[in-house]
N, C-alpha and C. Protein backbone atom coordinates (compact mmCIF):
# COMPACT_ATOMS: atom_id res chain seq x y z
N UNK A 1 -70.74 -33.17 -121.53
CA UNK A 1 -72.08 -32.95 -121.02
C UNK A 1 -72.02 -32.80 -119.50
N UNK A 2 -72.75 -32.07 -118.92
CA UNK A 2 -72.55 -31.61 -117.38
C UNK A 2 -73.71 -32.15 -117.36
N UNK A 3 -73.85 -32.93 -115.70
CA UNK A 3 -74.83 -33.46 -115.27
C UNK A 3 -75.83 -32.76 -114.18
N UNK A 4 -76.51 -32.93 -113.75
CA UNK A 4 -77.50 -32.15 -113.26
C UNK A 4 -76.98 -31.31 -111.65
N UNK A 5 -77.70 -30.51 -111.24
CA UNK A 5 -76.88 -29.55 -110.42
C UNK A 5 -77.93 -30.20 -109.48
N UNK A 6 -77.65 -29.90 -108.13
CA UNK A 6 -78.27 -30.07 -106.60
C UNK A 6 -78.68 -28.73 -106.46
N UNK A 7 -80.15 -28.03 -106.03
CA UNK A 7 -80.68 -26.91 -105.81
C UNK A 7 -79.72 -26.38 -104.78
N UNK A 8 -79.17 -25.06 -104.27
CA UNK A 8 -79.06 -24.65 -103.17
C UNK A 8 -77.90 -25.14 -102.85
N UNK A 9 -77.21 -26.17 -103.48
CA UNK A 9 -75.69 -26.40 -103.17
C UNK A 9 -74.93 -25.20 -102.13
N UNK A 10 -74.47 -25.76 -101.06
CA UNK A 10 -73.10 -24.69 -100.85
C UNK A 10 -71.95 -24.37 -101.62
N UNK A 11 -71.78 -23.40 -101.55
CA UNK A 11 -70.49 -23.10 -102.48
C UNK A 11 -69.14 -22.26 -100.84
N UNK A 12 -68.34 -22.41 -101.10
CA UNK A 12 -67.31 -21.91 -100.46
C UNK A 12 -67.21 -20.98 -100.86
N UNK A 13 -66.86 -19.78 -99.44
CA UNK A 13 -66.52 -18.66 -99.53
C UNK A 13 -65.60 -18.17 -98.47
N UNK A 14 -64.66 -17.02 -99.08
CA UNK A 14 -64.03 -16.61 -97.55
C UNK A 14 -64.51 -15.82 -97.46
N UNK A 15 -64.26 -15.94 -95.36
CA UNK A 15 -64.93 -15.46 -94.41
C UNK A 15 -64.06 -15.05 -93.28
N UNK A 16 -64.23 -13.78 -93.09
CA UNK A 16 -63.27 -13.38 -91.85
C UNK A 16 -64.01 -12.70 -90.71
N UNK A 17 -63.69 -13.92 -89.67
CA UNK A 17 -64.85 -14.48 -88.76
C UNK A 17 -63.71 -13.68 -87.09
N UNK A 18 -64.74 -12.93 -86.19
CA UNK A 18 -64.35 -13.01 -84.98
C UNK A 18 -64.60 -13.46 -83.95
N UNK A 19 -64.58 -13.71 -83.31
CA UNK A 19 -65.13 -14.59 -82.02
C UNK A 19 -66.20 -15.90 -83.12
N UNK A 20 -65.88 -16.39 -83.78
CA UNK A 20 -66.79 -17.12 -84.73
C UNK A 20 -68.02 -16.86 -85.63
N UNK A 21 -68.35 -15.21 -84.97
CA UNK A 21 -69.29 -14.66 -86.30
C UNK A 21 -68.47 -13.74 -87.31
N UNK A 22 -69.04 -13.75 -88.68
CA UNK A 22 -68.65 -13.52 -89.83
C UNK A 22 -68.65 -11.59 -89.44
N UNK A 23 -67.60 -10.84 -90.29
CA UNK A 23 -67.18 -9.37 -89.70
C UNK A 23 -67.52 -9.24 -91.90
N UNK A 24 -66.70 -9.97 -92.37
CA UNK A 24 -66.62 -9.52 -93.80
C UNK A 24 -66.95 -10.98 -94.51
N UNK A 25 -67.44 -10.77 -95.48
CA UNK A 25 -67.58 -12.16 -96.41
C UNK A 25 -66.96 -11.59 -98.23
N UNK A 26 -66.38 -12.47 -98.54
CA UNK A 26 -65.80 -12.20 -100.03
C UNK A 26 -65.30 -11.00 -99.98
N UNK A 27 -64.88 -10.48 -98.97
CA UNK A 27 -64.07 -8.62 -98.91
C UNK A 27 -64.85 -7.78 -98.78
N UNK A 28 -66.05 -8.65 -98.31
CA UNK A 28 -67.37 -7.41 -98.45
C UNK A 28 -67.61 -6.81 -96.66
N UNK A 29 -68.09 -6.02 -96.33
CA UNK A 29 -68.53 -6.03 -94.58
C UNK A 29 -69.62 -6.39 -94.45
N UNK A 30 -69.93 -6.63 -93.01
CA UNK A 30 -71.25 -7.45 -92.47
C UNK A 30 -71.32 -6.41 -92.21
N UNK A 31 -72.41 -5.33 -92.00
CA UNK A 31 -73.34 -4.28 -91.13
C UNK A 31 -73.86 -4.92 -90.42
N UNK A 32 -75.04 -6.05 -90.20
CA UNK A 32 -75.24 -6.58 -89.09
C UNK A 32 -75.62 -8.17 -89.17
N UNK A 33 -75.85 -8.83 -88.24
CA UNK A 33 -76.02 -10.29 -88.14
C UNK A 33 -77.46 -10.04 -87.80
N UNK A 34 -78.20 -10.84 -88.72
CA UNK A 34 -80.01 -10.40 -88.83
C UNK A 34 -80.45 -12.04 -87.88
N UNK A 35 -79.96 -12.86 -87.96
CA UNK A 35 -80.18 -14.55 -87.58
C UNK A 35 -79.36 -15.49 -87.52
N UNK A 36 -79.12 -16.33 -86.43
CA UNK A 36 -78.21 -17.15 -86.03
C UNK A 36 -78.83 -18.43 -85.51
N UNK A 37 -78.87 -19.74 -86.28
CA UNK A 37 -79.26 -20.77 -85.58
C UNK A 37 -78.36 -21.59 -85.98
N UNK A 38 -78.53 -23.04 -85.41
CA UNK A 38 -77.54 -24.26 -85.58
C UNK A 38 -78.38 -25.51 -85.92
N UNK A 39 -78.43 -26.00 -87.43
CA UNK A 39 -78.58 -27.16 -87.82
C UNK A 39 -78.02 -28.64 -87.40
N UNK A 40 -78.52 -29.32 -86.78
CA UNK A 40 -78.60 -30.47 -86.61
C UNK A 40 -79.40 -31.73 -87.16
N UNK A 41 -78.49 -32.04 -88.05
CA UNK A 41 -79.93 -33.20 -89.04
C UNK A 41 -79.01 -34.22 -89.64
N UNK A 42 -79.70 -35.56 -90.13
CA UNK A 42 -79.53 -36.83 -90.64
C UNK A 42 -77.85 -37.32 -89.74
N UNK A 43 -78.53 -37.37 -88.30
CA UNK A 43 -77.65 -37.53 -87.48
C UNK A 43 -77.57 -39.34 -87.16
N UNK A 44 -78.75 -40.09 -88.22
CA UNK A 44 -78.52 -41.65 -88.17
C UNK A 44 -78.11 -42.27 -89.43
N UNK A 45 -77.50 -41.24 -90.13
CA UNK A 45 -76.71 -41.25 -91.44
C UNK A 45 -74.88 -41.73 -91.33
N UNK A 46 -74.55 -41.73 -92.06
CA UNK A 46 -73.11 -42.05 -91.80
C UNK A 46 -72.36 -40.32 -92.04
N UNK A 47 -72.88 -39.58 -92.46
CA UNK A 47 -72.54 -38.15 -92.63
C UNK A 47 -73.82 -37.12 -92.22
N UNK A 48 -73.59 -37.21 -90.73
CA UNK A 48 -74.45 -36.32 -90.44
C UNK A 48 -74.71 -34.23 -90.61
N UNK A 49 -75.05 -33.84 -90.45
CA UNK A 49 -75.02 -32.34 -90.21
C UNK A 49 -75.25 -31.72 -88.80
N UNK A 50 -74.38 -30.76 -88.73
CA UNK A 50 -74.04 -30.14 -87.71
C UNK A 50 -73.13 -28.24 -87.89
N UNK A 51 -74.25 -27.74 -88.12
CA UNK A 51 -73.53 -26.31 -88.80
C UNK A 51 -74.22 -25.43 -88.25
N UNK A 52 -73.38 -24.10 -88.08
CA UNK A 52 -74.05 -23.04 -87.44
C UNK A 52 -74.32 -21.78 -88.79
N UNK A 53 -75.40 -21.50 -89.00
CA UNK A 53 -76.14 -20.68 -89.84
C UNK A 53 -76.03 -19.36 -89.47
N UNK A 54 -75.40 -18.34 -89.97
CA UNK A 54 -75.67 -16.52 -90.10
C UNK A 54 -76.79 -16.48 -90.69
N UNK A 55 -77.39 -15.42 -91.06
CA UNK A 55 -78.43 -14.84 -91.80
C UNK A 55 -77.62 -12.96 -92.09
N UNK A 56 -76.67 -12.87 -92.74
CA UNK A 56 -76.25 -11.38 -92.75
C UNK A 56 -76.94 -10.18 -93.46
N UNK A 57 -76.78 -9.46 -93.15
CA UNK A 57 -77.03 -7.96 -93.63
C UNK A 57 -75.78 -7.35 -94.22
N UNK A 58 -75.63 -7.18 -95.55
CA UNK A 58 -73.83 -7.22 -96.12
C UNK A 58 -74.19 -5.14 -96.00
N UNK A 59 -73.28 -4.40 -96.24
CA UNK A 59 -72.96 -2.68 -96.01
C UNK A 59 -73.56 -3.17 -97.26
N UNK A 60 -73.77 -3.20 -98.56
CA UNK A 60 -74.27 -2.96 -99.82
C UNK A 60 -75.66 -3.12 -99.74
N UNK A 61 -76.29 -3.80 -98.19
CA UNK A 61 -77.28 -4.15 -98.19
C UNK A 61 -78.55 -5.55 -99.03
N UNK A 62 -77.14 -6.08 -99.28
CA UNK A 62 -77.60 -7.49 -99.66
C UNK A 62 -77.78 -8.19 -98.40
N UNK A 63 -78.53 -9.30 -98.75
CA UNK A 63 -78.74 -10.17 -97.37
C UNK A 63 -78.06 -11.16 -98.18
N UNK A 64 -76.82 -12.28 -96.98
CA UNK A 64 -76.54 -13.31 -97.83
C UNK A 64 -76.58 -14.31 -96.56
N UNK A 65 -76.61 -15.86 -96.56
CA UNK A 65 -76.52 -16.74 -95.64
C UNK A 65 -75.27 -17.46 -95.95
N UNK A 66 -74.81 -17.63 -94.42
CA UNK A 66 -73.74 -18.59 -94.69
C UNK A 66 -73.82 -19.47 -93.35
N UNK A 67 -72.80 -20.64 -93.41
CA UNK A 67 -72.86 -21.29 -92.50
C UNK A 67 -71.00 -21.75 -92.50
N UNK A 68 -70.98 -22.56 -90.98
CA UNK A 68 -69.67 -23.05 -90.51
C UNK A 68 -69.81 -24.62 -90.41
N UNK A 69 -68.91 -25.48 -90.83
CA UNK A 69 -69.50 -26.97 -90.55
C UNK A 69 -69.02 -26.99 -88.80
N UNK A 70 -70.06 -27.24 -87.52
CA UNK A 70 -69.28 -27.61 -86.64
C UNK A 70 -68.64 -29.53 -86.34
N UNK A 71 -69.04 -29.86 -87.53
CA UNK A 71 -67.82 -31.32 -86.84
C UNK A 71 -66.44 -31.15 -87.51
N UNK A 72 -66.05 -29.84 -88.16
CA UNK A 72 -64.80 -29.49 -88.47
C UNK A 72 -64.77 -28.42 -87.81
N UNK A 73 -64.56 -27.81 -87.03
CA UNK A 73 -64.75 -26.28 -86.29
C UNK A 73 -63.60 -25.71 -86.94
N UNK A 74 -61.71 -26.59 -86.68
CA UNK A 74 -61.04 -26.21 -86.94
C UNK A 74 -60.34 -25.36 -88.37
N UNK A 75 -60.91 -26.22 -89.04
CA UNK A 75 -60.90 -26.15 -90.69
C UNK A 75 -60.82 -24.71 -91.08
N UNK A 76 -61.96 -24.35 -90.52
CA UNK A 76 -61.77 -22.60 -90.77
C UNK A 76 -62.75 -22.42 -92.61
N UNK A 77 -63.30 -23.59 -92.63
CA UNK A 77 -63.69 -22.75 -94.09
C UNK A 77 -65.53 -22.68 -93.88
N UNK A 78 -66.01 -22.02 -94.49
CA UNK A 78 -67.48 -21.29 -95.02
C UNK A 78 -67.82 -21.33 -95.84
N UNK A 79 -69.13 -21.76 -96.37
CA UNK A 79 -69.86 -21.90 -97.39
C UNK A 79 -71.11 -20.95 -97.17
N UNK A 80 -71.43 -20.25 -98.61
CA UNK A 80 -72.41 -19.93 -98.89
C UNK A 80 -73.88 -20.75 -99.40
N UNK A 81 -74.43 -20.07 -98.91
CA UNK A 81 -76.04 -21.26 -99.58
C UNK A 81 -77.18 -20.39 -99.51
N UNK A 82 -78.21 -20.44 -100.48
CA UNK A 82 -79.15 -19.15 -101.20
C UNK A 82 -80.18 -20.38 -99.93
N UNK A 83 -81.35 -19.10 -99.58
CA UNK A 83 -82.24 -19.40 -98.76
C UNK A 83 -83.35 -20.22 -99.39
């Protein structure tokens, strides 16, 4: 039996990122970067948030969001998450 899912979960994706914005996601191309902000929240938590948000425009013309965790900058990995 599978137990209940979290709405909106991130899921991991690769991302091949230049100067730190996303160029391709899943082998796909970015045409353009539509929105860029940085989440900061439940920072009196023991696991706070701290991530920088795309808003893309994919060449197929999907829009997809992704984000970077910044208290791992190094890590190098990306998650996807539906708006």
């Amino acid at each position: 039996m599978v137990g209940p899912r979290r709405l909106n979960e991130p899921r991991a994706v690769a991302v091949c990122a230049a100067g730190g914005v996303p160029r391709a996601v899943g082998g796909a191309a970015v045409e353009a970067v539509r929105e860029e902000w940085v989440v900061e929240d439940r920072w009196w938590t023991p696991r706070p948030l701290h991530r920088r948000y795309f808003e893309l425009v994919m060449a197929d013309g999907r829009a997809l969001t992704v984000f970077h965790d910044l208290r791992a900058p190094g890590d190098g990995r990306w998650y996807r998450q539906r708006a």
